[in-house]
PDB file of N, CA and C in Angstrom:
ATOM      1  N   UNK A   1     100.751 188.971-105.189  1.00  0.00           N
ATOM      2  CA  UNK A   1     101.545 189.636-106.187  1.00  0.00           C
ATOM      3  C   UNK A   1     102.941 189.006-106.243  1.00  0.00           C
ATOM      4  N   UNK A   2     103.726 188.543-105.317  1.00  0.00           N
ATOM      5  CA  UNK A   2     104.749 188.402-105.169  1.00  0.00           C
ATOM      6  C   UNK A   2     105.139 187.004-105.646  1.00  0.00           C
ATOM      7  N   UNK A   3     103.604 185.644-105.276  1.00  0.00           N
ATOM      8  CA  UNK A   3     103.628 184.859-105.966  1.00  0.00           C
ATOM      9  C   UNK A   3     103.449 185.427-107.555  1.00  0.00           C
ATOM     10  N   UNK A   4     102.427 185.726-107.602  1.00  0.00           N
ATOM     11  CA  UNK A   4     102.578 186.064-109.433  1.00  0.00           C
ATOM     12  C   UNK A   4     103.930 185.780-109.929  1.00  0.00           C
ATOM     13  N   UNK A   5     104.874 187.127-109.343  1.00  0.00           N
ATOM     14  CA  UNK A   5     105.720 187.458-109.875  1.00  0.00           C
ATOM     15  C   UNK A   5     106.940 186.218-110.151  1.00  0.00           C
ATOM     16  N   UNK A   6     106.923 185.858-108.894  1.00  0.00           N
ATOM     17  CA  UNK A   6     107.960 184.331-109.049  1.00  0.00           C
ATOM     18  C   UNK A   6     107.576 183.320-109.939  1.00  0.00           C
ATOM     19  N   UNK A   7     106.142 183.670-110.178  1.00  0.00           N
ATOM     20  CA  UNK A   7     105.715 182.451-111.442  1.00  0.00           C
ATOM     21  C   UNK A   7     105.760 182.710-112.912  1.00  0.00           C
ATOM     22  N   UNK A   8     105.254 183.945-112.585  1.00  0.00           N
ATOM     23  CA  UNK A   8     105.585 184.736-114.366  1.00  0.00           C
ATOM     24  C   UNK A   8     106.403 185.612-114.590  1.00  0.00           C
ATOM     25  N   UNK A   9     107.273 186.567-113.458  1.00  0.00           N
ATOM     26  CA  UNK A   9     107.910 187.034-114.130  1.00  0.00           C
ATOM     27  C   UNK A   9     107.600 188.806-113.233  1.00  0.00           C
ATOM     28  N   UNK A  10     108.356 189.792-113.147  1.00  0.00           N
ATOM     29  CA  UNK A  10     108.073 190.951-112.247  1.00  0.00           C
ATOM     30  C   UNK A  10     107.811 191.628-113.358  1.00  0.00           C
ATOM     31  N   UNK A  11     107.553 191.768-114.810  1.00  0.00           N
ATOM     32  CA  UNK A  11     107.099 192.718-115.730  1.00  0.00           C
ATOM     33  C   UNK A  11     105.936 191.939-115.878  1.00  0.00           C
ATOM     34  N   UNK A  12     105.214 190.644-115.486  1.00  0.00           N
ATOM     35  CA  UNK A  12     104.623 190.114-116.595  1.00  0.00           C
ATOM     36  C   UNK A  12     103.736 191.049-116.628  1.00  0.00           C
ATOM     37  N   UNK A  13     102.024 190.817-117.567  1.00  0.00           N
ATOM     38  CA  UNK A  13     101.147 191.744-117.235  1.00  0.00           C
ATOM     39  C   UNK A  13     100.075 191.386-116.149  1.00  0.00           C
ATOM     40  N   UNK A  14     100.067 190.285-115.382  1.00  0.00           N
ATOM     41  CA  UNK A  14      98.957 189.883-114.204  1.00  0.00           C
ATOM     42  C   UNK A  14     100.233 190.393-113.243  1.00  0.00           C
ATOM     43  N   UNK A  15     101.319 190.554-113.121  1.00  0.00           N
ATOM     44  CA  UNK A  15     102.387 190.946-111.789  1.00  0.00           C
ATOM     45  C   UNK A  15     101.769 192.220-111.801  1.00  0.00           C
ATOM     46  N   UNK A  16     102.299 193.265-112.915  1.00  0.00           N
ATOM     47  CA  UNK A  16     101.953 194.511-112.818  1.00  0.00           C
ATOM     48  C   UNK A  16     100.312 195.061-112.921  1.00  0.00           C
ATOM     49  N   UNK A  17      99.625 194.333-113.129  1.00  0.00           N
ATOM     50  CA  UNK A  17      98.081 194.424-112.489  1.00  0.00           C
ATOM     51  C   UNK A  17      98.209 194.653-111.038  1.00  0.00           C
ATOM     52  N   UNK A  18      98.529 193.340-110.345  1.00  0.00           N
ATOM     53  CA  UNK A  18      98.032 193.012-109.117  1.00  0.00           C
ATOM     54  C   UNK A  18      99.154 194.243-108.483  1.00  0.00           C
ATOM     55  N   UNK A  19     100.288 194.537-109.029  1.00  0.00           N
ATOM     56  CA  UNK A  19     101.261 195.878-108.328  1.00  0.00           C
ATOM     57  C   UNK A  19     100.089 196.913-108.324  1.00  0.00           C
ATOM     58  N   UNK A  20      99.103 197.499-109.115  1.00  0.00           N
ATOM     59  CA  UNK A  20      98.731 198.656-109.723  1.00  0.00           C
ATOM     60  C   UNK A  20      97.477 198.146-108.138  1.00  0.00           C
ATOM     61  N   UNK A  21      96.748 196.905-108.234  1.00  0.00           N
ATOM     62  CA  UNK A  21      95.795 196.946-107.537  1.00  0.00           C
ATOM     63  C   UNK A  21      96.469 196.852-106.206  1.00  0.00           C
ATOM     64  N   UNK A  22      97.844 196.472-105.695  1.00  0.00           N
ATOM     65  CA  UNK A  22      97.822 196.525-104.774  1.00  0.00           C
ATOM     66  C   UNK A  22      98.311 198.481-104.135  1.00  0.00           C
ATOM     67  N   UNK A  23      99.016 198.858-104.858  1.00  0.00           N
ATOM     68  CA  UNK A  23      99.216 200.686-105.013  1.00  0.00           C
ATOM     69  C   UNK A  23      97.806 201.252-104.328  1.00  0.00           C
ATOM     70  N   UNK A  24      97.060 200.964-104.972  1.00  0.00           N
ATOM     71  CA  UNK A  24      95.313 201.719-105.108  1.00  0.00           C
ATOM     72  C   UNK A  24      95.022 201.043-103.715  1.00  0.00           C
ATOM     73  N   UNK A  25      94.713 200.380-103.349  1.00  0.00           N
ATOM     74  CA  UNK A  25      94.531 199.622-102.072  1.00  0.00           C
ATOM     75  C   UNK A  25      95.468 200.499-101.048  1.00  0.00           C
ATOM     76  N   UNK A  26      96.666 200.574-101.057  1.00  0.00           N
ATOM     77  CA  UNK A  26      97.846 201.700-100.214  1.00  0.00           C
ATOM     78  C   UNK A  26      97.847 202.730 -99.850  1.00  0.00           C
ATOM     79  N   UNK A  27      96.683 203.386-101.125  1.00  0.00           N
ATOM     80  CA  UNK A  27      96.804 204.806-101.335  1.00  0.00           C
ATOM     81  C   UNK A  27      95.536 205.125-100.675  1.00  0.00           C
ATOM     82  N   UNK A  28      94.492 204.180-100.969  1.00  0.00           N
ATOM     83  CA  UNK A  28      93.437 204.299-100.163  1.00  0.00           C
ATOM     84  C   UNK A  28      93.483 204.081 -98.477  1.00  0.00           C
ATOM     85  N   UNK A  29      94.405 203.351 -98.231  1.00  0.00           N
ATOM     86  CA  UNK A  29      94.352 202.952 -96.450  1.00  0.00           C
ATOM     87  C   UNK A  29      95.416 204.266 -96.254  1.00  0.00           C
ATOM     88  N   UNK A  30      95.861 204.949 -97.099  1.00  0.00           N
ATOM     89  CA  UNK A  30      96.704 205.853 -95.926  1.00  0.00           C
ATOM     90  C   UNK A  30      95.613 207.474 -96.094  1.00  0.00           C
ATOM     91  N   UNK A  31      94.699 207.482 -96.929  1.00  0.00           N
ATOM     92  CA  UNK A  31      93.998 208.591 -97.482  1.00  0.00           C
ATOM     93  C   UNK A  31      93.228 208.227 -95.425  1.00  0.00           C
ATOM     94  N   UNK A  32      92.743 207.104 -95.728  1.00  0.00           N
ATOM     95  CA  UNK A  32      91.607 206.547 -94.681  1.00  0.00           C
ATOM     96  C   UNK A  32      92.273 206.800 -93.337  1.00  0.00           C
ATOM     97  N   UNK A  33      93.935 206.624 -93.252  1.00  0.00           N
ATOM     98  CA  UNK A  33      94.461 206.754 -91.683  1.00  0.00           C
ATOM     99  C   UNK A  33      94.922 208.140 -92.002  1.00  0.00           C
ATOM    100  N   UNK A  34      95.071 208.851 -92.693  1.00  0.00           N
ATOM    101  CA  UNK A  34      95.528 210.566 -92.396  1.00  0.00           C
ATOM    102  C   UNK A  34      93.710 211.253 -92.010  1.00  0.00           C
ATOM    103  N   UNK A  35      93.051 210.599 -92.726  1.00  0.00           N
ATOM    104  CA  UNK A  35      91.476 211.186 -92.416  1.00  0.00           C
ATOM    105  C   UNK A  35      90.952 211.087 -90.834  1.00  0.00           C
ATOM    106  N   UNK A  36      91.601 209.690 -90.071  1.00  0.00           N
ATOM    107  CA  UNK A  36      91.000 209.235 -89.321  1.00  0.00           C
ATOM    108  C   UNK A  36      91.928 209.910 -87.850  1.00  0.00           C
ATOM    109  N   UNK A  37      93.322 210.296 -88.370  1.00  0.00           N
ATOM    110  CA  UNK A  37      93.787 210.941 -87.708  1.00  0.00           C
ATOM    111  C   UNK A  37      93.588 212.625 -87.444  1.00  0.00           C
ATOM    112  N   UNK A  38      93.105 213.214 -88.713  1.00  0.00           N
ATOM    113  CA  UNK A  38      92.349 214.367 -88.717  1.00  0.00           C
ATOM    114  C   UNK A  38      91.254 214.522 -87.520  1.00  0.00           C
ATOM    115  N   UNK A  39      90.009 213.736 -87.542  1.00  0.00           N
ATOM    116  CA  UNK A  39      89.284 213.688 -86.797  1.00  0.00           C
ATOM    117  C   UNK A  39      89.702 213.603 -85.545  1.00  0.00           C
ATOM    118  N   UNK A  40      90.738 212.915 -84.906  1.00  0.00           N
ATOM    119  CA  UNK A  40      91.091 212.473 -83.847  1.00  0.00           C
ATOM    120  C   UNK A  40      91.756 213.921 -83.372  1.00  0.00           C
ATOM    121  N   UNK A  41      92.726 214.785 -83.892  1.00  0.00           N
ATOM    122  CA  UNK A  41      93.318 216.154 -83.515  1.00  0.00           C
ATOM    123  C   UNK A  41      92.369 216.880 -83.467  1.00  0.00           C
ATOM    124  N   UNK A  42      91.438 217.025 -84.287  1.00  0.00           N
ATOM    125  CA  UNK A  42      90.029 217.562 -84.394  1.00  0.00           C
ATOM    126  C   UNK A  42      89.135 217.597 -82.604  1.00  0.00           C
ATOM    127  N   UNK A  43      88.810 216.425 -82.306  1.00  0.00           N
ATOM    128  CA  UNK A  43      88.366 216.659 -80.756  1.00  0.00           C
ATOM    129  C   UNK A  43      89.097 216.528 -79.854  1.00  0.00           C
ATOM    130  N   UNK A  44      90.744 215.988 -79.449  1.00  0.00           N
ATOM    131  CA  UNK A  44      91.407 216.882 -78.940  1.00  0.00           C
ATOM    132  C   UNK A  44      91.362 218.141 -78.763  1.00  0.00           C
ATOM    133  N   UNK A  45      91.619 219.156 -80.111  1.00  0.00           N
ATOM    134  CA  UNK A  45      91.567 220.029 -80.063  1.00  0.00           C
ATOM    135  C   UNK A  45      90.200 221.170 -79.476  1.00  0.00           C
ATOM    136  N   UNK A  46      89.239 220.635 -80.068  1.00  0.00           N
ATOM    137  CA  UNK A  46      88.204 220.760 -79.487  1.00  0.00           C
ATOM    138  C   UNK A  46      87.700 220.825 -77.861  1.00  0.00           C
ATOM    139  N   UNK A  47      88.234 219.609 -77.286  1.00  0.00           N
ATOM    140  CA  UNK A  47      88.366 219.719 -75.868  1.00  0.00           C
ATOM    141  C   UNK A  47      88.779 220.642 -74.979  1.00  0.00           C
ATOM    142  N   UNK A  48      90.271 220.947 -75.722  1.00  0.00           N
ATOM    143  CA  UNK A  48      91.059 221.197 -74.843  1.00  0.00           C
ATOM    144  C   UNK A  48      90.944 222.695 -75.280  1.00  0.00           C
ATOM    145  N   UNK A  49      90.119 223.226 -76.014  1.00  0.00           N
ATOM    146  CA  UNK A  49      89.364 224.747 -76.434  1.00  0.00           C
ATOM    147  C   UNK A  49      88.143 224.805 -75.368  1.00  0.00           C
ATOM    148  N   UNK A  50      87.004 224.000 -75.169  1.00  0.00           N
ATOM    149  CA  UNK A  50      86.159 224.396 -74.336  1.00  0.00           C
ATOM    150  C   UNK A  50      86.283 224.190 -72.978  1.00  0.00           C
ATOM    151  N   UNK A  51      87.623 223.356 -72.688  1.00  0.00           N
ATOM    152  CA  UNK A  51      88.261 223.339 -70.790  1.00  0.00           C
ATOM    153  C   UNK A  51      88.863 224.849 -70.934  1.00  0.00           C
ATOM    154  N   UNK A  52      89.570 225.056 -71.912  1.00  0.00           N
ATOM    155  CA  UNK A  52      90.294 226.201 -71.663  1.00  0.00           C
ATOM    156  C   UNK A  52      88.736 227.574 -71.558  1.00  0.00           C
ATOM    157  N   UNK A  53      88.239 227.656 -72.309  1.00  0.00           N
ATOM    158  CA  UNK A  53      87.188 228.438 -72.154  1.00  0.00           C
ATOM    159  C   UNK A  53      86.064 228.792 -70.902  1.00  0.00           C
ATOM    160  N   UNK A  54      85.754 227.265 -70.307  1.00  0.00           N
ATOM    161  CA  UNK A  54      84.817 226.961 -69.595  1.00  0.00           C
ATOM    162  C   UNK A  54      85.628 226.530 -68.044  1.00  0.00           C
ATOM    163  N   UNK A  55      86.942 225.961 -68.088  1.00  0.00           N
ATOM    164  CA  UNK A  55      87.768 225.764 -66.918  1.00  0.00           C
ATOM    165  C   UNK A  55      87.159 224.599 -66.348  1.00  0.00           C
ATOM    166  N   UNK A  56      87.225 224.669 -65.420  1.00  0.00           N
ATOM    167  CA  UNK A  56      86.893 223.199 -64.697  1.00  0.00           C
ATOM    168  C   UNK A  56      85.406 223.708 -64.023  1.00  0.00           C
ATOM    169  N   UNK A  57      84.451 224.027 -64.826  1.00  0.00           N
ATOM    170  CA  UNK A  57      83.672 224.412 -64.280  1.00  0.00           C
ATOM    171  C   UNK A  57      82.562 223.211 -64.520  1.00  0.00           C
ATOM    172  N   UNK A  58      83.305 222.686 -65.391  1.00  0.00           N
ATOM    173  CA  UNK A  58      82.038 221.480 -66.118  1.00  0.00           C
ATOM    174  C   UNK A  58      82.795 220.355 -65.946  1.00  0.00           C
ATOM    175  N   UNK A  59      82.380 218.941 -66.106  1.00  0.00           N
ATOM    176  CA  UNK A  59      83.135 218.050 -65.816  1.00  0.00           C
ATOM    177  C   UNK A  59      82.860 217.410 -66.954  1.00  0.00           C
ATOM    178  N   UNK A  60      83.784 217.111 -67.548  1.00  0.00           N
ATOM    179  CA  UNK A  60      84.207 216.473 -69.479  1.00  0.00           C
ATOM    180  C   UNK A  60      85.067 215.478 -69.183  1.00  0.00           C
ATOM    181  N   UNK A  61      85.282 214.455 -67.791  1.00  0.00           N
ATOM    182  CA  UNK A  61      85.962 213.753 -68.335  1.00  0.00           C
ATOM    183  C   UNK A  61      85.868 212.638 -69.263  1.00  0.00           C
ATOM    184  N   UNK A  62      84.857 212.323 -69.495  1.00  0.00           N
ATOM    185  CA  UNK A  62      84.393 211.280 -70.848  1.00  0.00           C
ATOM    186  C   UNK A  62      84.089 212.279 -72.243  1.00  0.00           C
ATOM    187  N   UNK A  63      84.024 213.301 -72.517  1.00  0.00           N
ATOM    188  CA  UNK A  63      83.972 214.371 -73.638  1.00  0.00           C
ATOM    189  C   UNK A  63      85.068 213.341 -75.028  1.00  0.00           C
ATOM    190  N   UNK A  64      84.518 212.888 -75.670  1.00  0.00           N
ATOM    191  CA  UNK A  64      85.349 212.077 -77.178  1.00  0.00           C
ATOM    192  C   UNK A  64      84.824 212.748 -77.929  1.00  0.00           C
TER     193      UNK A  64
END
């Protein structure tokens, strides 16, 4: 994009394409790392609900 832009211009219309495709691409990798971080608090949380429940009665240290 940035080449584009130095060649044609930061309005041209292939600059502001490749801006729009690179946006959508951005919006998608942070949708994908807030999701992936969801999951991740998700069995934390999870864990640290059935130690608290069950105590050290079971042994979870590999539990992901």
């Amino acid at each position: 994009m940035i080449a584009e832009a130095n060649t044609s211009g930061y309005t041209s219309d292939r600059t502001i394409k490749y801006s729009q495709e690179l946006d959508q691409l951005l919006n998608q990798y942070q949708r994908l790392k807030v999701q992936s971080c969801k999951k991740v608090r998700f069995r934390q949380f999870l864990r640290q609900s059935i130690l608290f429940f069950y105590g050290s009665k079971y042994k979870l240290h590999n539990f992901q």
